[in-house]
C-alpha atoms as a PDB file:
ATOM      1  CA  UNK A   1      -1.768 -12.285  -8.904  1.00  0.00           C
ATOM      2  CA  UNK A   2      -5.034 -12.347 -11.108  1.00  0.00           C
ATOM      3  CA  UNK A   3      -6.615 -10.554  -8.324  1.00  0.00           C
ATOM      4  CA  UNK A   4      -4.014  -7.684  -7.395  1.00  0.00           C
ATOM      5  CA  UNK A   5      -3.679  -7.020 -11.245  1.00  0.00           C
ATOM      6  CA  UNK A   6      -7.425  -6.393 -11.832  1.00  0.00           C
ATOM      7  CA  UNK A   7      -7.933  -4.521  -8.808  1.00  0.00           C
ATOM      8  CA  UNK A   8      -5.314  -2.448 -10.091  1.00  0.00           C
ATOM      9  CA  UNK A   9      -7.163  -2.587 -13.403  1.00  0.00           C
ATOM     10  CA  UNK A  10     -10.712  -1.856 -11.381  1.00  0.00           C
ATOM     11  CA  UNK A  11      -9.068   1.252  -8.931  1.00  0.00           C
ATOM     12  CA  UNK A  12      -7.292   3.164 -12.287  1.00  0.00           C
ATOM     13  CA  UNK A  13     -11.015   3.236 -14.315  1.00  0.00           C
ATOM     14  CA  UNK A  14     -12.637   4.507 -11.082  1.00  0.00           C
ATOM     15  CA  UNK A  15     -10.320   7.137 -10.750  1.00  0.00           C
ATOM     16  CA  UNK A  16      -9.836   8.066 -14.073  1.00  0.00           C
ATOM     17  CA  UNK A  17     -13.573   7.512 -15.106  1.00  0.00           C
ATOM     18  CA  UNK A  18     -15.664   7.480 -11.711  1.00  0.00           C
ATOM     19  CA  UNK A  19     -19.646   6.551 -12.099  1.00  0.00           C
ATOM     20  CA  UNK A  20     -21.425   9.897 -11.499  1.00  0.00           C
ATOM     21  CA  UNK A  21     -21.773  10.786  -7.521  1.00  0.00           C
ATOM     22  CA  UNK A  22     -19.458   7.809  -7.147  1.00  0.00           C
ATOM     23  CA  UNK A  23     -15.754   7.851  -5.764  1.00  0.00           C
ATOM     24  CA  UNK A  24     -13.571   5.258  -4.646  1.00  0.00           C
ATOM     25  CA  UNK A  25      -9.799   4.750  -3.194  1.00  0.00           C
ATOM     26  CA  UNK A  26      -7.802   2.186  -1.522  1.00  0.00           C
ATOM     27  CA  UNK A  27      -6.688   3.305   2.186  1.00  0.00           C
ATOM     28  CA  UNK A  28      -2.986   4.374   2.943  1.00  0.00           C
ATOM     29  CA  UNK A  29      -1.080   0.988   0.688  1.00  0.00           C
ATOM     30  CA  UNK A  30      -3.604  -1.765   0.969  1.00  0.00           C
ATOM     31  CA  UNK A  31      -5.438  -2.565  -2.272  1.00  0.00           C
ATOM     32  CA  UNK A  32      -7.771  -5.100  -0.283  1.00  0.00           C
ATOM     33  CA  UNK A  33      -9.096  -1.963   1.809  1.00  0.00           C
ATOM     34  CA  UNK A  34     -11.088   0.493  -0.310  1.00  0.00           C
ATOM     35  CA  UNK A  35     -13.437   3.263   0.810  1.00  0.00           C
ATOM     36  CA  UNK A  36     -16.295   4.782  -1.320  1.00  0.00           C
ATOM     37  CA  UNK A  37     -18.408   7.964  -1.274  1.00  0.00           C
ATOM     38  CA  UNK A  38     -21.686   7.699  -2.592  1.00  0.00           C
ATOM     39  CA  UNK A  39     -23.769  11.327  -3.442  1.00  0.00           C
ATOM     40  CA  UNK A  40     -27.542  11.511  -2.354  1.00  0.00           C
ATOM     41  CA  UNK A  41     -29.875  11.142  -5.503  1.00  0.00           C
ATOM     42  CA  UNK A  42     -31.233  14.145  -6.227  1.00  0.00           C
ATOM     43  CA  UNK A  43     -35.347  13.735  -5.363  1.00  0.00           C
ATOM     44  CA  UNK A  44     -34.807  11.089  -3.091  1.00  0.00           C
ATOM     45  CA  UNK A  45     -34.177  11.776   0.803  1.00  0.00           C
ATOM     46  CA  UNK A  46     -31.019  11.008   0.554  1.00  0.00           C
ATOM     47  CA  UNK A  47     -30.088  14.082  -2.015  1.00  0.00           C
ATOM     48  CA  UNK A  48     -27.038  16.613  -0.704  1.00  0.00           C
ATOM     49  CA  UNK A  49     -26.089  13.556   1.492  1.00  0.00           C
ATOM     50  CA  UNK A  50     -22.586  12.237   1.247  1.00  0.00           C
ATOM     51  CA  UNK A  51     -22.283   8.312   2.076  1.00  0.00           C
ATOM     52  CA  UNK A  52     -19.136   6.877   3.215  1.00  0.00           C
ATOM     53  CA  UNK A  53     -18.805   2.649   2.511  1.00  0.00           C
ATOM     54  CA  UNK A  54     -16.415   0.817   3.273  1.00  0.00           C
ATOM     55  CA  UNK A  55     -15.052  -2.054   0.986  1.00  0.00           C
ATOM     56  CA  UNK A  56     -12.864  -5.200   2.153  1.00  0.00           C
ATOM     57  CA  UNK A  57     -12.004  -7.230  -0.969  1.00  0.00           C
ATOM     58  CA  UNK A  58     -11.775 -11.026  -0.312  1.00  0.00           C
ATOM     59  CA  UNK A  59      -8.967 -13.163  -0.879  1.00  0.00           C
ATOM     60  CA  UNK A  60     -10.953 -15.001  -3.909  1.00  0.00           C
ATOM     61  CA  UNK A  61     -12.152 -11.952  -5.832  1.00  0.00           C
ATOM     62  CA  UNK A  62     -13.576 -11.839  -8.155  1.00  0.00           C
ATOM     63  CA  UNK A  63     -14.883 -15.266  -7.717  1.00  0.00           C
ATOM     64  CA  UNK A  64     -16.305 -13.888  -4.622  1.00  0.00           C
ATOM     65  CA  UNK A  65     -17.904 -10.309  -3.626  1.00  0.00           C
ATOM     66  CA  UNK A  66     -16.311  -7.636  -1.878  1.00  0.00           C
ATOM     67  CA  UNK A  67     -17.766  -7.237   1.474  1.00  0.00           C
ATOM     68  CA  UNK A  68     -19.469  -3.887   1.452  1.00  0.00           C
ATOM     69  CA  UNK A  69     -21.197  -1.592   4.385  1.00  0.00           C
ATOM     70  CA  UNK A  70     -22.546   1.916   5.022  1.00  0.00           C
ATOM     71  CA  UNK A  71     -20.029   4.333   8.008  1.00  0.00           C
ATOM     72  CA  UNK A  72     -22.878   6.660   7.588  1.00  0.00           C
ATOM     73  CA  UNK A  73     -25.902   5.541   8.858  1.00  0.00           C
ATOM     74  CA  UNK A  74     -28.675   5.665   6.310  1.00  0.00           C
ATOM     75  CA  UNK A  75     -32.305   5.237   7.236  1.00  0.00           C
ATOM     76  CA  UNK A  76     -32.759   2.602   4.779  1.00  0.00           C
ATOM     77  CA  UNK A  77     -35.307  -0.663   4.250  1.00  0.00           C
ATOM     78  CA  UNK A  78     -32.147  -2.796   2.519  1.00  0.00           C
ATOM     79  CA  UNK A  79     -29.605  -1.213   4.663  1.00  0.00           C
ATOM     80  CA  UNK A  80     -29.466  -1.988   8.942  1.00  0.00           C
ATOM     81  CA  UNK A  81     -28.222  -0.065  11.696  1.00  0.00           C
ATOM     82  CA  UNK A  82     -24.422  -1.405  11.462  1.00  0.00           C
ATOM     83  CA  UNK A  83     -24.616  -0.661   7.952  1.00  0.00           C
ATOM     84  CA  UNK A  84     -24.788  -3.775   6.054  1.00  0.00           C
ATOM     85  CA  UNK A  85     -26.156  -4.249   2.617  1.00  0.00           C
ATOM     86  CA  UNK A  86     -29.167  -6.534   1.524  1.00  0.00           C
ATOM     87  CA  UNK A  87     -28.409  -6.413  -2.361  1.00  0.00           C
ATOM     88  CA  UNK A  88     -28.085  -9.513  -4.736  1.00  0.00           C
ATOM     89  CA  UNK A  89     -24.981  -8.158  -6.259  1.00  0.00           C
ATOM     90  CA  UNK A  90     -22.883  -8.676  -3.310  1.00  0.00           C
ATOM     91  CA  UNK A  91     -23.980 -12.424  -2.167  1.00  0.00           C
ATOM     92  CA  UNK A  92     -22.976 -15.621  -4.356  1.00  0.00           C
ATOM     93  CA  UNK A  93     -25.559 -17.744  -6.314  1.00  0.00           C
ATOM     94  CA  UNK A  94     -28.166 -19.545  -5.729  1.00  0.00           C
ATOM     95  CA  UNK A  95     -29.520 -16.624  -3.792  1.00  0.00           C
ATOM     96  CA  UNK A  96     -27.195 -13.750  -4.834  1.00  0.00           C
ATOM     97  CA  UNK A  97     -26.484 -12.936  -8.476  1.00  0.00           C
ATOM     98  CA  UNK A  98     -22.458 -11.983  -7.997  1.00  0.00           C
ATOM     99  CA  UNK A  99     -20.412 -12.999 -10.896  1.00  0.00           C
ATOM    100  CA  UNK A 100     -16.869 -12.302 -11.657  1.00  0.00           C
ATOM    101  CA  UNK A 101     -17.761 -10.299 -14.974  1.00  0.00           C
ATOM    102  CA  UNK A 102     -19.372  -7.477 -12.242  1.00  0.00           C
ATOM    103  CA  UNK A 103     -17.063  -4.961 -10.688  1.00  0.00           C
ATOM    104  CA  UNK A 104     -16.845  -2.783  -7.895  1.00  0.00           C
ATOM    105  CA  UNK A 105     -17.520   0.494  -9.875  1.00  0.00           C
ATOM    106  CA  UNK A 106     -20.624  -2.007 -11.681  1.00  0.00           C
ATOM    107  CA  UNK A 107     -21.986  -3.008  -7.616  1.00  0.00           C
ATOM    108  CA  UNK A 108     -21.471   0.521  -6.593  1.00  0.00           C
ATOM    109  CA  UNK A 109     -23.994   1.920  -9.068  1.00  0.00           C
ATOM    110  CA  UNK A 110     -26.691  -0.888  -8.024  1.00  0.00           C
ATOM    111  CA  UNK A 111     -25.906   0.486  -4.581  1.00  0.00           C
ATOM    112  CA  UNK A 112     -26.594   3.828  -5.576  1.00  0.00           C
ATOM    113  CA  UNK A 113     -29.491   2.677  -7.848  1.00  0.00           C
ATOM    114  CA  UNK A 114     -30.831   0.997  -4.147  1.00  0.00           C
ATOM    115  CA  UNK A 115     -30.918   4.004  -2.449  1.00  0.00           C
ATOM    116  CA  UNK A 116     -32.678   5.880  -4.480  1.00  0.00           C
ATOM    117  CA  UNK A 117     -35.237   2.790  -5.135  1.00  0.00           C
ATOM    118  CA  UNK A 118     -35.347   0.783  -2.085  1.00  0.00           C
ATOM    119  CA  UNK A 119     -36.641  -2.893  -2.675  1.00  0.00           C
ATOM    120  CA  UNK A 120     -39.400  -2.887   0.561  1.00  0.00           C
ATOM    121  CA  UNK A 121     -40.078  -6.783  -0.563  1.00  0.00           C
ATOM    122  CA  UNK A 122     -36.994  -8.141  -0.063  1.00  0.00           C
ATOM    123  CA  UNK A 123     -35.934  -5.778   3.837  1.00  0.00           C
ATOM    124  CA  UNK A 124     -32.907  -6.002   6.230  1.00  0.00           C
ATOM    125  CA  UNK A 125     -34.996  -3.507   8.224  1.00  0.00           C
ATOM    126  CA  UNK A 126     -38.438  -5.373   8.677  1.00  0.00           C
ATOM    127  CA  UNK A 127     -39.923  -2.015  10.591  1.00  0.00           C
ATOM    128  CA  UNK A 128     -38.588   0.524   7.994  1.00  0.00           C
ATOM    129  CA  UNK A 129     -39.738  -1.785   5.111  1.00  0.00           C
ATOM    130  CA  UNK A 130     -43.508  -1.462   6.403  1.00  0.00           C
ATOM    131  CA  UNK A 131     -43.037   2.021   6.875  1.00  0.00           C
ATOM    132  CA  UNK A 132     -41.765   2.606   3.149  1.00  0.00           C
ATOM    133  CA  UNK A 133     -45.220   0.664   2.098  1.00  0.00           C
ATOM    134  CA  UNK A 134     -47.917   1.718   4.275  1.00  0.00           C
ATOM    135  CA  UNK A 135     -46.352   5.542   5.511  1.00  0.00           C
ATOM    136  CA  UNK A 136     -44.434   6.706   2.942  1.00  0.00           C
ATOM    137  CA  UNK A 137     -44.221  10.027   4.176  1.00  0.00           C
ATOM    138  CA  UNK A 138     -43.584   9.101   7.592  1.00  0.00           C
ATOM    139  CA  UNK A 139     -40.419   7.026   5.505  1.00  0.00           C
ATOM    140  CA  UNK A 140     -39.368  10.228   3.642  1.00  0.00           C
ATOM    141  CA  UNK A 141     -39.521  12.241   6.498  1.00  0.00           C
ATOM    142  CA  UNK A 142     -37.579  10.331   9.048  1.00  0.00           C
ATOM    143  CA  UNK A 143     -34.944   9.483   5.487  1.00  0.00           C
ATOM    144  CA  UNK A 144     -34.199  13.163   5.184  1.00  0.00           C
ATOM    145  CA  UNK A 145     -33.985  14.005   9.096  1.00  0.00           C
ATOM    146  CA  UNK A 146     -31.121  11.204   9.072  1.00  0.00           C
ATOM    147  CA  UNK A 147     -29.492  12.312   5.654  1.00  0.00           C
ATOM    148  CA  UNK A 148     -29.470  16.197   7.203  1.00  0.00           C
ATOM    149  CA  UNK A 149     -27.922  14.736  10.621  1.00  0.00           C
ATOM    150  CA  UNK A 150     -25.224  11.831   9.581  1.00  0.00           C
ATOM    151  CA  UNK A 151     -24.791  13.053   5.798  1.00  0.00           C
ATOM    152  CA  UNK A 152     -24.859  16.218   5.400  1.00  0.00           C
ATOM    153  CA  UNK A 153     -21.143  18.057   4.473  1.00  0.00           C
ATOM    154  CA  UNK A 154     -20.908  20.389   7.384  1.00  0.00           C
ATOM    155  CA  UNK A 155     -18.354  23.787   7.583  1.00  0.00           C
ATOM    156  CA  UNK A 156     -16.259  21.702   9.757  1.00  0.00           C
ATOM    157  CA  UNK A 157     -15.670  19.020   7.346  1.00  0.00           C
ATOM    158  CA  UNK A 158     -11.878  17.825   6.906  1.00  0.00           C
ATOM    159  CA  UNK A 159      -9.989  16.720   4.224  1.00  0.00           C
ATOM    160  CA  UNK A 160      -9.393  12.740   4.680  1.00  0.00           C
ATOM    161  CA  UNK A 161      -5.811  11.837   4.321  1.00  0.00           C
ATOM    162  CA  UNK A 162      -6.628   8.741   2.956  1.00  0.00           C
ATOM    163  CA  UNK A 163      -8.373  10.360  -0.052  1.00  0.00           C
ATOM    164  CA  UNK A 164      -6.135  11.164  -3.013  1.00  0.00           C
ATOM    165  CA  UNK A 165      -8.466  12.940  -4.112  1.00  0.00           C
ATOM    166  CA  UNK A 166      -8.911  15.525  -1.126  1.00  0.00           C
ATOM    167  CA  UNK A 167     -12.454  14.748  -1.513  1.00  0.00           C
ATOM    168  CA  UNK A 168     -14.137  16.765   1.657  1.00  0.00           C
ATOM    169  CA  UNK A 169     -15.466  13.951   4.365  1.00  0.00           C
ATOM    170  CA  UNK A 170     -17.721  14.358   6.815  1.00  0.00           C
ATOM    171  CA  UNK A 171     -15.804  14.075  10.278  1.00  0.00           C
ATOM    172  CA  UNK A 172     -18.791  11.256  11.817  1.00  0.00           C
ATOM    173  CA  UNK A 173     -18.469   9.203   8.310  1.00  0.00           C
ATOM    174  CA  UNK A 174     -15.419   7.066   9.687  1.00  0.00           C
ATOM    175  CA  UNK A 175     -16.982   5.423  12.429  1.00  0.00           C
ATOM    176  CA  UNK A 176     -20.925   4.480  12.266  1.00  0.00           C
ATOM    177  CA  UNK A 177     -22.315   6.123  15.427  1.00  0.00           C
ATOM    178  CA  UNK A 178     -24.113   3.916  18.348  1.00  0.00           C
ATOM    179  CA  UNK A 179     -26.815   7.807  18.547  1.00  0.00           C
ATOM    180  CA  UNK A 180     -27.849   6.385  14.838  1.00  0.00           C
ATOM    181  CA  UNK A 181     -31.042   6.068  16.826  1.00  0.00           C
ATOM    182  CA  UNK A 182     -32.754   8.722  18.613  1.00  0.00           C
ATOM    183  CA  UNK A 183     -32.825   8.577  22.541  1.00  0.00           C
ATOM    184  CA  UNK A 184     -35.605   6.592  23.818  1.00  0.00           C
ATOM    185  CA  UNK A 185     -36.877   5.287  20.523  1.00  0.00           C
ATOM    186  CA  UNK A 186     -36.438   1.429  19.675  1.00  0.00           C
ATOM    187  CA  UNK A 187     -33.727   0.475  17.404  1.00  0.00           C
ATOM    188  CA  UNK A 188     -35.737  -0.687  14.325  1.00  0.00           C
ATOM    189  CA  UNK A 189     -36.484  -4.131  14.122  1.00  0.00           C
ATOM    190  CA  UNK A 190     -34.174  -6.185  11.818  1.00  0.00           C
ATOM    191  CA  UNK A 191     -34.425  -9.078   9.647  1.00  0.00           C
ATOM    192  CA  UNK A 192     -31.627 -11.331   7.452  1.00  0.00           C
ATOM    193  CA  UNK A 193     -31.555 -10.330   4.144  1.00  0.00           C
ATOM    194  CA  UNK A 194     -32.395 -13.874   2.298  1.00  0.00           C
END
């Protein structure tokens, strides 16, 4: 009950009072199955980019961390090819630093905040991490070319029924895409996020 009421609580702010660049709704009538769209920061490779997440809320929340993943791929050091998340926010202590007092609106901003400042130190993506420190440019680059293929809102975009809002989605942000790596090249080498 405690859970349903401040989800409730937690899905009313976030409508009525998103975070900038930042929307969130629960699919069709399950309050346990959210989606999010996060907007590119602007000077980062990710800007004009529109993010889809999805968000499965545990049976203990808030005494445990929604389970939270990128549909659009996102050439990321903190973020891997199926599109999971390497952030302290969403992991329990001693290594993570979720707490009931956060919220989803609260973990969506430090997921925002990650994108635009990845943490190279601390990688999902032990190949794209090295490339962030040593090649920057090589980093930005290849960040944008992904942002301007998976991302980008295209002419064709369609109105997702699941969206209250009518918020425009980009028609490959439902499903993350097994092409998330170009033909021939190596899928970047991964690492668990400790």
């Amino acid at each position: 009950m405690q859970r349903a009421s401040r989800l409730k609580r937690e899905l009313q702010l976030l409508s009525n009072e998103p975070p900038p660049g930042i929307t969130c709704w629960q699919t069709e009538d399950q309050m346990d199955d959210l989606r999010a769209q996060i907007l590119g920061g602007s000077e980062t490779p990710y800007e004009g980019g529109v993010f889809s997440l999805e968000i499965k809320i545990p049976e203990r929340y808030p005494f445990e961390p929604p389970k939270i993943r990128f549909l659009t791929p996102i050439y990321h050091p903190n973020i891997d090819s199926s599109g999971r998340i390497c952030h302290d926010a969403l992991k329990l202590p001693p290594k993570g630093a979720w707490k009931p007092s956060l919220n989803i609106s609260t973990v969506l901003t430090s997921i925002q905040l990650l994108m635009a400042e990845p943490n190279p130190d601390d990688p999902l993506m032990a190949d794209i991490s090295s490339e962030f420190k040593y090649n920057k440019q090589l980093f930005l680059e290849k960040a944008r070319k992904w942002t301007q293929e998976h991302a980008f809102q295209k002419n064709t975009a369609v109105k997702d029924m699941d969206n209250k809002e009518n918020t425009l989605v980009p028609k490959t942000s439902h499903k993350r895409e097994a092409t998330n790596v170009e033909e021939g090249a190596e899928e970047p080498a991964k690492r668990t996020c400790m």
